[in-house]
C-alpha atoms as a PDB file:
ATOM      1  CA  UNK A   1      -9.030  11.072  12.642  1.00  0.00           C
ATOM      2  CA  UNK A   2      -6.098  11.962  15.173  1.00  0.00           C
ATOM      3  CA  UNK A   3      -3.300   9.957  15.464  1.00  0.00           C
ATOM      4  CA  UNK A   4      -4.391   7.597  18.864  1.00  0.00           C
ATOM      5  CA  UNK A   5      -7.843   6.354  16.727  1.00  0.00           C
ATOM      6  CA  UNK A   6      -5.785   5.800  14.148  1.00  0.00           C
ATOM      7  CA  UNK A   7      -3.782   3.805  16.396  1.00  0.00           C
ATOM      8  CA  UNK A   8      -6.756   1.964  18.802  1.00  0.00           C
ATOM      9  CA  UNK A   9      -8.379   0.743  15.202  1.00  0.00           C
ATOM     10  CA  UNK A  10      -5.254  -0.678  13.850  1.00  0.00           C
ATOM     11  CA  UNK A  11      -4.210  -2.455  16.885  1.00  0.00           C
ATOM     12  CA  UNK A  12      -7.681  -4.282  16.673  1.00  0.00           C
ATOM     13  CA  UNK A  13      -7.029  -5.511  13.604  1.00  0.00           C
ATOM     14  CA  UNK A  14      -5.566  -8.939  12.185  1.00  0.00           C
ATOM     15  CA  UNK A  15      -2.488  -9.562  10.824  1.00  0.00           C
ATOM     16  CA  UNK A  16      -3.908  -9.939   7.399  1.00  0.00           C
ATOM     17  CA  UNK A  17      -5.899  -7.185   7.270  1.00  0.00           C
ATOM     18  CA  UNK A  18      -2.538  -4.864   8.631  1.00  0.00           C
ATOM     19  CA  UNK A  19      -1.270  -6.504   5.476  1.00  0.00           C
ATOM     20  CA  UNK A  20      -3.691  -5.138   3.415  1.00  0.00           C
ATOM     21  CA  UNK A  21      -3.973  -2.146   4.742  1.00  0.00           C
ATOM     22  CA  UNK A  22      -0.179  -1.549   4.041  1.00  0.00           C
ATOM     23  CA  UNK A  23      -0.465  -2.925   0.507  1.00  0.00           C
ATOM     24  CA  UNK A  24      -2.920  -0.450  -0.201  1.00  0.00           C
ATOM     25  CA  UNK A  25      -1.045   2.825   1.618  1.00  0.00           C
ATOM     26  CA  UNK A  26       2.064   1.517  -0.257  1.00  0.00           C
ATOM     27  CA  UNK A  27      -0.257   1.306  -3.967  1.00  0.00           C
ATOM     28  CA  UNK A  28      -1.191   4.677  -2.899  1.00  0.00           C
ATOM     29  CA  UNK A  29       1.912   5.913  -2.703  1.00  0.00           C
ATOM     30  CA  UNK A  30       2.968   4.641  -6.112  1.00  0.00           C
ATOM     31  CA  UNK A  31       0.234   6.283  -7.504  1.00  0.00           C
ATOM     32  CA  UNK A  32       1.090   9.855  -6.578  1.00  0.00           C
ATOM     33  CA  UNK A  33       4.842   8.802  -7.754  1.00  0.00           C
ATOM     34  CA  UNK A  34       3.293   8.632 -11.217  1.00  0.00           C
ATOM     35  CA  UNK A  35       0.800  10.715 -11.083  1.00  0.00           C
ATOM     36  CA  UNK A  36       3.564  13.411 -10.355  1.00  0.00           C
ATOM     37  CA  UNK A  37       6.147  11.783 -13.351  1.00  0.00           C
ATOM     38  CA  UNK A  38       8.435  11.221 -10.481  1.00  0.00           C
ATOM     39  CA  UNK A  39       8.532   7.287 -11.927  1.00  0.00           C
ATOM     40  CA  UNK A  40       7.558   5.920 -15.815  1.00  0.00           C
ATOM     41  CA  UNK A  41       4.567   3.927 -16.330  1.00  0.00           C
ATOM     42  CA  UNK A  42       7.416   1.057 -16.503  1.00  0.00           C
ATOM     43  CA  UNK A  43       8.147   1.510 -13.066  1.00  0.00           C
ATOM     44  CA  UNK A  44       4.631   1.499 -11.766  1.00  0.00           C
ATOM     45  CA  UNK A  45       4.123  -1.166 -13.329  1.00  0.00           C
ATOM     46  CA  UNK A  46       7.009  -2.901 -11.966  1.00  0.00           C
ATOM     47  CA  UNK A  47       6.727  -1.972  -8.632  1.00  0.00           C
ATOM     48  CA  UNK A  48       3.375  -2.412  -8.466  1.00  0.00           C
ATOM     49  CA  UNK A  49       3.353  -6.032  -9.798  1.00  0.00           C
ATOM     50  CA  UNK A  50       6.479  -6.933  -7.189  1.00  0.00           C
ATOM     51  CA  UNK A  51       4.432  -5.034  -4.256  1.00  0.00           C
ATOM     52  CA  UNK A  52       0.989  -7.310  -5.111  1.00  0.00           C
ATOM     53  CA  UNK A  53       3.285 -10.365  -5.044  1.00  0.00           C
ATOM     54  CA  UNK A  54       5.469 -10.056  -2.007  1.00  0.00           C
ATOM     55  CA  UNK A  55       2.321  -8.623   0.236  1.00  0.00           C
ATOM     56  CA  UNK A  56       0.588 -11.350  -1.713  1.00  0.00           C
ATOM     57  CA  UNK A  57      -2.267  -9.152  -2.637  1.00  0.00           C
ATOM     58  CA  UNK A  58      -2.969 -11.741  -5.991  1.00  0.00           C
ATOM     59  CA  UNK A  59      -4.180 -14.861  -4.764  1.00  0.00           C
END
């Protein structure tokens, strides 16, 4: 999908599900981080608890 229906879908969404949709670009990102070593398992783990917390993700 180009870049303009990337951007007519997202700007029919709601505010939560713009939060989701972050959360879930942002877990993807953490992934590749340790799927390449560039962070521990620590870190992941970490990060990936504070990111489901703050974008509250877990409730």
């Amino acid at each position: 999908m180009d870049r303009e229906g990337e951007q007519a879908i997202w700007n029919f969404l709601s505010y939560d599900e713009k939060n989701h949709q972050l959360y879930l670009r942002q877990k993807e990102l953490l992934d590749t981080f340790l799927r390449t070593g560039a962070i521990s398992k620590e870190q992941y783990e970490k990060s990936l608890h504070d990111l489901t917390e703050k974008m509250g993700e877990g409730e």
